[in-house]
Protein backbone atom coordinates (compact mmCIF):
# COMPACT_ATOMS: atom_id res chain seq x y z
CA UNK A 1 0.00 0.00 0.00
CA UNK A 2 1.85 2.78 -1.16
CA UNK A 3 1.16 6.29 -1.16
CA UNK A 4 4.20 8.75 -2.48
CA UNK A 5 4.57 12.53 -1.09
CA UNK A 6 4.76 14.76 -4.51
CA UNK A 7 6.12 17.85 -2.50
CA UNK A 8 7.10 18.47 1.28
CA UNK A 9 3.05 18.96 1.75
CA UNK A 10 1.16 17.55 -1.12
CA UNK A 11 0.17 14.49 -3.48
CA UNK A 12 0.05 11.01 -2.69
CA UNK A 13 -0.19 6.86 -4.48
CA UNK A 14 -2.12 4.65 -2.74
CA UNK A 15 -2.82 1.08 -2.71
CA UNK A 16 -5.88 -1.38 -2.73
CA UNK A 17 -9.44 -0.98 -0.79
CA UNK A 18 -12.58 -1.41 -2.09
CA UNK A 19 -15.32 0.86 -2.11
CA UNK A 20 -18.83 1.52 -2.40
CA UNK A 21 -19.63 5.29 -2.72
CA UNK A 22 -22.87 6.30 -1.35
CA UNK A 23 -23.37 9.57 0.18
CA UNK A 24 -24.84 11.09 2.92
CA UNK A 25 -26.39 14.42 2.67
CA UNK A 26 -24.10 17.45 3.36
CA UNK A 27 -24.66 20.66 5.59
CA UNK A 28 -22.51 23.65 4.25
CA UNK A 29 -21.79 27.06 4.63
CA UNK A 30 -19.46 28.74 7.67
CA UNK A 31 -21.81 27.90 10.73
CA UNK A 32 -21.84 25.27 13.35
CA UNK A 33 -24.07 22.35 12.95
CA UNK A 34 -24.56 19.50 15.32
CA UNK A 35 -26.83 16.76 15.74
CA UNK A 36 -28.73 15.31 18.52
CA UNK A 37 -29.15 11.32 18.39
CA UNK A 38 -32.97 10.43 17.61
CA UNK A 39 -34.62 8.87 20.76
CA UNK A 40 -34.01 5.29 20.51
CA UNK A 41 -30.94 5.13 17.82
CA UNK A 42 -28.19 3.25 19.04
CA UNK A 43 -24.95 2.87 16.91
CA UNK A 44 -23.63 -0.44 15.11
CA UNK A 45 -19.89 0.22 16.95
CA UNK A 46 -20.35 2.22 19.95
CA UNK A 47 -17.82 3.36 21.65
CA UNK A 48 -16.00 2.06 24.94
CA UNK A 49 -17.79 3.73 27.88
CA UNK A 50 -21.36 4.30 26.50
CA UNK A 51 -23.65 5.95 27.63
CA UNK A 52 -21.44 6.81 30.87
CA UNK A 53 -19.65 9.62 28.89
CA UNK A 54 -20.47 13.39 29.00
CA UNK A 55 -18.97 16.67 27.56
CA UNK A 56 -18.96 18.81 24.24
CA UNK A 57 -16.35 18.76 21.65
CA UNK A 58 -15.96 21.55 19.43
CA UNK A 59 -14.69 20.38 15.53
CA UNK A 60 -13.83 22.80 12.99
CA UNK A 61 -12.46 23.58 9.62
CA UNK A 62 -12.44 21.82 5.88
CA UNK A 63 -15.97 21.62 4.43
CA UNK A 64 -14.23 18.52 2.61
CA UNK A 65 -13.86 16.76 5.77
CA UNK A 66 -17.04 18.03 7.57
CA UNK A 67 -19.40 14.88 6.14
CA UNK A 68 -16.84 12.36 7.55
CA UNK A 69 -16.65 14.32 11.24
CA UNK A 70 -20.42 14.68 11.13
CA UNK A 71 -20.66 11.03 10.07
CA UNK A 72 -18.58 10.45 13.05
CA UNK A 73 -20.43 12.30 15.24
CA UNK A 74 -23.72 11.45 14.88
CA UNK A 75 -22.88 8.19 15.38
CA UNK A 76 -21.00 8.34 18.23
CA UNK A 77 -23.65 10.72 19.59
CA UNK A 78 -26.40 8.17 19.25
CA UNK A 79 -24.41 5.94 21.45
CA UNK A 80 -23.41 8.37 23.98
CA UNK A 81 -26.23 10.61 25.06
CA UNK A 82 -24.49 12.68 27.22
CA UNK A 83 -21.61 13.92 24.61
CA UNK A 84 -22.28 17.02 22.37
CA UNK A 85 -20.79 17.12 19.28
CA UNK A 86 -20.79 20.34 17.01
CA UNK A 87 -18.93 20.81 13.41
CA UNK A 88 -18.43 23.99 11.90
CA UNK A 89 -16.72 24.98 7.89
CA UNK A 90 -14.91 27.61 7.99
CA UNK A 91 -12.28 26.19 5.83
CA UNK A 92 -9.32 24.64 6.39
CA UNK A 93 -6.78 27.85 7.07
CA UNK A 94 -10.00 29.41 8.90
CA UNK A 95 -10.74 26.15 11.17
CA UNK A 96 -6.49 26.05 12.21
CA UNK A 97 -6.88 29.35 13.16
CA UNK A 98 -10.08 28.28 15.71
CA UNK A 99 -7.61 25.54 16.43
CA UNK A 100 -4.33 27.17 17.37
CA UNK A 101 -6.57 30.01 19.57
CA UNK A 102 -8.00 27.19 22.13
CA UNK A 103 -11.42 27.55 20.01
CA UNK A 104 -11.86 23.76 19.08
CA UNK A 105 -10.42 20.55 20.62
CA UNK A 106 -10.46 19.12 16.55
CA UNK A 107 -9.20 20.54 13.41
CA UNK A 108 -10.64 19.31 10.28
CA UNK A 109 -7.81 19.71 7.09
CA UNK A 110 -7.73 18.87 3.39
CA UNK A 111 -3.98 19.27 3.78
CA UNK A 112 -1.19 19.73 5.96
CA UNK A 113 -1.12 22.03 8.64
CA UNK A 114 1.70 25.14 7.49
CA UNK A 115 4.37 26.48 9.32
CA UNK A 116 2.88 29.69 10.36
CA UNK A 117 -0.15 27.59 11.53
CA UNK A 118 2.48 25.09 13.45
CA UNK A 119 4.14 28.09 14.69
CA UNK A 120 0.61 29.66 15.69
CA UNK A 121 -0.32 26.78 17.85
CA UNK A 122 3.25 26.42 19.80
CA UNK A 123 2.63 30.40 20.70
CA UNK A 124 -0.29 29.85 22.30
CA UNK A 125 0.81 26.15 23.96
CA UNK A 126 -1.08 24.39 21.99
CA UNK A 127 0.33 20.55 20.66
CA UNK A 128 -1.43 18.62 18.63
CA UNK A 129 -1.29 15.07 16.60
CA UNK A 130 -1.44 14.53 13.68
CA UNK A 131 -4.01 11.80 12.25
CA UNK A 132 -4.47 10.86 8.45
CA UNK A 133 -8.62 9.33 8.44
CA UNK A 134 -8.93 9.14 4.74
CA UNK A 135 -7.88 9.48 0.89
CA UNK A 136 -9.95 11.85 -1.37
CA UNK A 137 -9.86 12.21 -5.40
CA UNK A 138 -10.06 16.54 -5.28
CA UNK A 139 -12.63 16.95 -8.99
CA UNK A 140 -13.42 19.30 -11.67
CA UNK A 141 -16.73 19.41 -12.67
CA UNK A 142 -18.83 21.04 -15.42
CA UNK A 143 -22.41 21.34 -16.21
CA UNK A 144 -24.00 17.78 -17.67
CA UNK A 145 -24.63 20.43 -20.84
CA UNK A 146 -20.84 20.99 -21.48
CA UNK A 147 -20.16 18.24 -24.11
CA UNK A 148 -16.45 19.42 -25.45
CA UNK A 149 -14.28 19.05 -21.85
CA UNK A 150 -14.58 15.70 -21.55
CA UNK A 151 -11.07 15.85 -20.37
CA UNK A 152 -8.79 18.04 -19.59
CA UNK A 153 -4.76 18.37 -18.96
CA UNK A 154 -3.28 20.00 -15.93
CA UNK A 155 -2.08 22.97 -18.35
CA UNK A 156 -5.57 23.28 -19.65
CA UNK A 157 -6.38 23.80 -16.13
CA UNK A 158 -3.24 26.13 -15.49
CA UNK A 159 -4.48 28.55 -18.56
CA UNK A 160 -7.93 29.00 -16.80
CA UNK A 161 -7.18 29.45 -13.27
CA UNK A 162 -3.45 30.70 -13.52
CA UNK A 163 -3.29 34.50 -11.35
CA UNK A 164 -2.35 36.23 -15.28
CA UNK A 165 -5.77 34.79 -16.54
CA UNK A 166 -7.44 37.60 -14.39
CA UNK A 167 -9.13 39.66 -16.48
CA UNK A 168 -7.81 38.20 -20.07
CA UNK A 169 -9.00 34.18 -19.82
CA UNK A 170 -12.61 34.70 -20.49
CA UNK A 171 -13.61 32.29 -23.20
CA UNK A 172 -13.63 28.56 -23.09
CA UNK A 173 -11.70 28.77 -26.71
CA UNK A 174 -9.17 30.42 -25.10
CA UNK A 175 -8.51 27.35 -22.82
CA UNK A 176 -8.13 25.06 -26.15
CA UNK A 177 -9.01 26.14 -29.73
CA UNK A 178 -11.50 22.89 -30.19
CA UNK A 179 -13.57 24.38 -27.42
CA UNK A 180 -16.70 26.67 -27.96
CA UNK A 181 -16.69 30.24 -28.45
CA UNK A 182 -18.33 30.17 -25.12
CA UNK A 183 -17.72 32.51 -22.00
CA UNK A 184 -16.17 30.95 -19.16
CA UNK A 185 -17.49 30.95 -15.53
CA UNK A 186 -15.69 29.67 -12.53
CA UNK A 187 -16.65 28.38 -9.14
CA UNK A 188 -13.94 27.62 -6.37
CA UNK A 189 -13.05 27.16 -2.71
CA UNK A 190 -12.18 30.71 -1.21
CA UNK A 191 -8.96 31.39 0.20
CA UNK A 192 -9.09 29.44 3.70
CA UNK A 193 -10.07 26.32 1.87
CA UNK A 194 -7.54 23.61 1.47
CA UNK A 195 -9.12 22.63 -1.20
CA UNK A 196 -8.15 26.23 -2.66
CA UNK A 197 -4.54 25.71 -1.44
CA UNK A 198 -4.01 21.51 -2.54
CA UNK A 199 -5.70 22.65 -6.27
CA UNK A 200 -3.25 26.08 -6.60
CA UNK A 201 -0.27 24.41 -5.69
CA UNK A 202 -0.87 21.43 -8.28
CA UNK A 203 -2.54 23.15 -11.09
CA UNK A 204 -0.41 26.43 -10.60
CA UNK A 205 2.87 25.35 -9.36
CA UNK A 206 2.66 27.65 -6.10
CA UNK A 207 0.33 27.53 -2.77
CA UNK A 208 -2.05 30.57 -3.21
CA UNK A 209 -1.57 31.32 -6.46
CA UNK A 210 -4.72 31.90 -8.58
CA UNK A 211 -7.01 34.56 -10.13
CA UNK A 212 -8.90 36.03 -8.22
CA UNK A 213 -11.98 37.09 -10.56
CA UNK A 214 -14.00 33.60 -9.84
CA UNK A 215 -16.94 32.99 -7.64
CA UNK A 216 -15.46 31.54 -4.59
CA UNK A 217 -16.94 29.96 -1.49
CA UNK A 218 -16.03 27.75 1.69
CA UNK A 219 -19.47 26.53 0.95
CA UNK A 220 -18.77 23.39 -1.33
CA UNK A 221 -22.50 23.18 -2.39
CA UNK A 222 -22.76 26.71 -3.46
CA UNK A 223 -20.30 25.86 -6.25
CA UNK A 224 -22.33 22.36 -6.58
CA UNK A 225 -25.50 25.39 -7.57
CA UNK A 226 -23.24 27.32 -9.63
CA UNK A 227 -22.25 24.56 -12.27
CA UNK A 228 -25.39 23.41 -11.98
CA UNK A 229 -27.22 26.24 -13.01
CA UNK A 230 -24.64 27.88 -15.44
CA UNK A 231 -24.03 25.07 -18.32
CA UNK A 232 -20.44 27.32 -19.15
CA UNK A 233 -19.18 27.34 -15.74
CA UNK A 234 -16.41 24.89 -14.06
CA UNK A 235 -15.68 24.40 -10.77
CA UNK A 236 -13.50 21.91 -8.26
CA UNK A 237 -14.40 20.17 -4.77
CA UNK A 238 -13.91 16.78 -2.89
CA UNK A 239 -15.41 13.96 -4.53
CA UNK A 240 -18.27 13.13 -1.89
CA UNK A 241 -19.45 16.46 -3.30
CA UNK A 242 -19.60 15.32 -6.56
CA UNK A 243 -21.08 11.89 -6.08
CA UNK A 244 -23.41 13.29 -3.67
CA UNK A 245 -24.88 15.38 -7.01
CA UNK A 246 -23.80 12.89 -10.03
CA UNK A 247 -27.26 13.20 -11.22
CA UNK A 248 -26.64 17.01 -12.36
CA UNK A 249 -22.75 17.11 -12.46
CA UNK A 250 -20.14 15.70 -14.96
CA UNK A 251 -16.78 14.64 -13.32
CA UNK A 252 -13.74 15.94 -16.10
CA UNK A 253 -11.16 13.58 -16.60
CA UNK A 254 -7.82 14.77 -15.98
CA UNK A 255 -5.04 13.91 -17.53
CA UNK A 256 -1.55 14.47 -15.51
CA UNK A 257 1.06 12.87 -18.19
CA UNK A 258 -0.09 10.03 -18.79
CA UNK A 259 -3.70 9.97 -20.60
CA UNK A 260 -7.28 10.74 -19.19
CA UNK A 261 -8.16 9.45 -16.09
CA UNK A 262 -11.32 9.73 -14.05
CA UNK A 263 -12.05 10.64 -10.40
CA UNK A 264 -12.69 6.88 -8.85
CA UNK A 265 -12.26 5.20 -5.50
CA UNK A 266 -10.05 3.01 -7.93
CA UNK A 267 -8.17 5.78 -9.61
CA UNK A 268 -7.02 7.58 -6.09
CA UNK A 269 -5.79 3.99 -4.72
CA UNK A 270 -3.96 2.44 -7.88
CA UNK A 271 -2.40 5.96 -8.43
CA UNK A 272 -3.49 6.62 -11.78
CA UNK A 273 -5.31 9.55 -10.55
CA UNK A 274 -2.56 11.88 -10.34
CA UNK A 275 -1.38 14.80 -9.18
CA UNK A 276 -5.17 15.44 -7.64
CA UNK A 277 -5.53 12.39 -5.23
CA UNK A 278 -4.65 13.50 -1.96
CA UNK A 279 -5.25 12.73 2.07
CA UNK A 280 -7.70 14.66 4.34
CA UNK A 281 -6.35 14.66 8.00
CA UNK A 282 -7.97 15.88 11.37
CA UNK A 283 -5.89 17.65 13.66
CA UNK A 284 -6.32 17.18 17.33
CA UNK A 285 -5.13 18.50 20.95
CA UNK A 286 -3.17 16.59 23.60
CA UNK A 287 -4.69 18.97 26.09
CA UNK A 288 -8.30 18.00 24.79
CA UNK A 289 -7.16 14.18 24.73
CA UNK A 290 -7.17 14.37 28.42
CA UNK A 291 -11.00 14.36 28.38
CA UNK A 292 -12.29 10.91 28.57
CA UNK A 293 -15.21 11.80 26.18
CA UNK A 294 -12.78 13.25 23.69
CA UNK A 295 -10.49 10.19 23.96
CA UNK A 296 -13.29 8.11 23.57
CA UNK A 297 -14.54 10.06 20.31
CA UNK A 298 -11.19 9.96 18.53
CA UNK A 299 -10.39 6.00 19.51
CA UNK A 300 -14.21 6.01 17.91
CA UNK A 301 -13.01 7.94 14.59
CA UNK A 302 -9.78 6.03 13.96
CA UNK A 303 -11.47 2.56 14.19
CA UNK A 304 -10.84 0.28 11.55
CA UNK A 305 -14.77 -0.75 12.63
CA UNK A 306 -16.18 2.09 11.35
CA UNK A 307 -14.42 2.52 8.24
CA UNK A 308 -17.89 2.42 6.31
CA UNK A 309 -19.05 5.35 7.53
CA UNK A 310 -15.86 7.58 5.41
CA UNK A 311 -17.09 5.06 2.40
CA UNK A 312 -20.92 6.08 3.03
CA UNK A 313 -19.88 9.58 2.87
CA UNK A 314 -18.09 9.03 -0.31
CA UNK A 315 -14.57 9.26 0.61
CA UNK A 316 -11.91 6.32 0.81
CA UNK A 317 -11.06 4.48 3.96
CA UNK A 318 -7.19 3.93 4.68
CA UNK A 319 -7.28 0.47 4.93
CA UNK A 320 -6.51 -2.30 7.86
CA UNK A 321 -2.82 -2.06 6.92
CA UNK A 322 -2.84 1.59 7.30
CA UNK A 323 -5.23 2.17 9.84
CA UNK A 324 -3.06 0.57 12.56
CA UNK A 325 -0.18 3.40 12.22
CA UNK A 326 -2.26 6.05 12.53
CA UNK A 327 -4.18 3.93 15.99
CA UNK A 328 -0.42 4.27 17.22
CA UNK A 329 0.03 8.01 16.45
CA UNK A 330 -2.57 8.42 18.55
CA UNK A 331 -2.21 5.96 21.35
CA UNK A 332 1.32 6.62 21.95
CA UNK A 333 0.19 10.33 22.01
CA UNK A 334 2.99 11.36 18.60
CA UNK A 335 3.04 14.71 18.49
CA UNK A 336 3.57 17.23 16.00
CA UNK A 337 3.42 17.24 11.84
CA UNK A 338 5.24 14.43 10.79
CA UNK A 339 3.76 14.96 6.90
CA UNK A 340 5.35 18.34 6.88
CA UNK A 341 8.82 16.94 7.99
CA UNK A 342 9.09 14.43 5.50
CA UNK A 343 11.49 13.96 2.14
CA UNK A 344 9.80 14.10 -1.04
CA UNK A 345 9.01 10.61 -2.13
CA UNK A 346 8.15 9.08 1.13
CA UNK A 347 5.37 6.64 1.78
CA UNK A 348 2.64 7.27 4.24
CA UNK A 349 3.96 4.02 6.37
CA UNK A 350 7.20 5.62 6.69
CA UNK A 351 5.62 9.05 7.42
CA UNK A 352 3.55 7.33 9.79
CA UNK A 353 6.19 5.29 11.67
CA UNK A 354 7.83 8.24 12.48
């Protein structure tokens, strides 16, 4: 099972898992949401401790992560009456900023946490481990209307949403000749996304870097609306996003060297979907650790047991090989980013094992 580090923050192979996508509905925008248990529910792997458990636990930050920590909690919720679970989206920069301030005990993040935001949390005394929960294919979609990008190269996508295609990359035929003399509209993650920062740094060769005249939003289904409703526009997002509205979306193929390849539980593991497979992390506090209910909640989230509920929410689960190391990260109480520390071209078990 092999998953390869394309830069000291981004890109990663993978190796085999099956999986079943089916998706669970998804609350958006930059607000809290949490969920009581119905009266009655109990949970198919509770956790250790029950019903005995009490407390809140405040979880904030990527809206790609947000269905798999919701997921998470409502289920863990339904088994433990007494625990209060809420999950916010205010992006991924936004929700490390919560983090590193003593706001939230859990950071959701679509990538790794950056050295300012390392050096944030150590200011304020905050550590913090590090735990990998699942693999995600990151996809372009257009309106089911758009019939002429079937697929589309990583320079294609450079030419549209390069920072010098402000204000002069207007037209879909100035993306590629073949394509229709048609004006281009673009949806995106905003700024705090990691989504926004993972897409830039592949598709643009630099963290950040983008134009800045698309509509942007840490609200992944307001760009779902905009391609829907716009049959020129284009926009990018996690894949539960995507298979969550197939039925009005088309997935682009991209193709990253070596031919067109389509977002697929399949794709992200054999590696063929490349350079925009990546892993989606939550970040979490030693301090907060010391909380039986919080323990409890995380030994609950990393447990091989519950792997279906990342496949129900459309992501992919790490695997029983993989899933140990990151158990151990957090039983052994492994501090710091280990993914930011490591060489270009290491696996995740070596990151892991570190």
């Amino acid at each position: 099972m092999l998953f390869q580090l394309r830069s000291k923050r981004f890109a990663y192979l993978a190796a085999s898992i099956a999986l079943t996508f089916v998706v669970s509905s998804c609350a958006g925008g930059g607000t809290d949401t949490s969920t009581e248990a119905p009266e009655g529910e109990t949970a198919e792997a509770p956790a250790e401790g029950g019903g005995d458990l009490s407390g809140t636990i405040a979880i904030d930050g990527s809206s790609t992560v947000f269905p798999i920590s919701e997921a998470m909690a409502e289920e863990f919720m339904a088994a433990n009456n007494g625990v209060q679970v809420t999950v916010g989206t205010s992006g991924t920069g936004g929700g490390f900023e919560k983090f590193c301030a003593g706001e939230t005990q859990i950071s959701n993040a679509s990538r790794i946490i950056e050295a300012d935001e390392i050096a944030a949390c150590e200011a304020a005394g905050i550590e913090f481990i590090e735990l990998p929960v699942a693999q995600d294919a990151l996809t372009v979609v257009v309106n089911p209307e758009n019939d002429w990008a079937e697929c589309m190269t990583i320079e294609q996508l450079n030419t549209m949403w390069a920072p010098e295609a402000q204000g002069t990359v207007s037209n879909w035929n100035q993306v590629d000749p073949s394509f229709p003399d048609a004006p281009l509209a673009l949806y995106g993650p905003g700024t705090d996304s990691g989504t926004f920062d993972y897409f830039t740094d592949v598709v643009n060769g630099e963290e950040g870097a983008s134009r800045g005249d698309y509509t942007s939003s840490e609200d992944d289904n307001v760009i779902v609306q905009g391609v829907v409703g716009d049959p020129n526009a284009l926009g990018y997002f996690g894949y539960a996003y995507y298979e969550e509205n197939a039925d009005s979306l088309k997935a682009v193929q991209v193709d990253g060297g070596e031919g067109c390849v389509a977002p697929s539980a399949e794709t992200v593991l054999d590696g063929s979907y490349a350079p925009l497979s990546r892993p989606l992390f939550i970040y979490v506090s030693t301090a907060a650790l010391e909380e039986p209910h919080i323990q409890e909640f995380l030994n609950f989230y990393v447990d091989e047991a519950n792997a279906s509920l990342v496949e129900e929410v459309g992501y992919v689960p790490l695997g029983d090989e993989l899933t140990p190391l990151v158990q151990a990260r957090l039983e052994n109480g492994v501090t710091g980013s280990a993914f930011a520390e490591a060489a270009e071209g290491a696996s995740l078990p070596e990151i892991l094992a570190q």
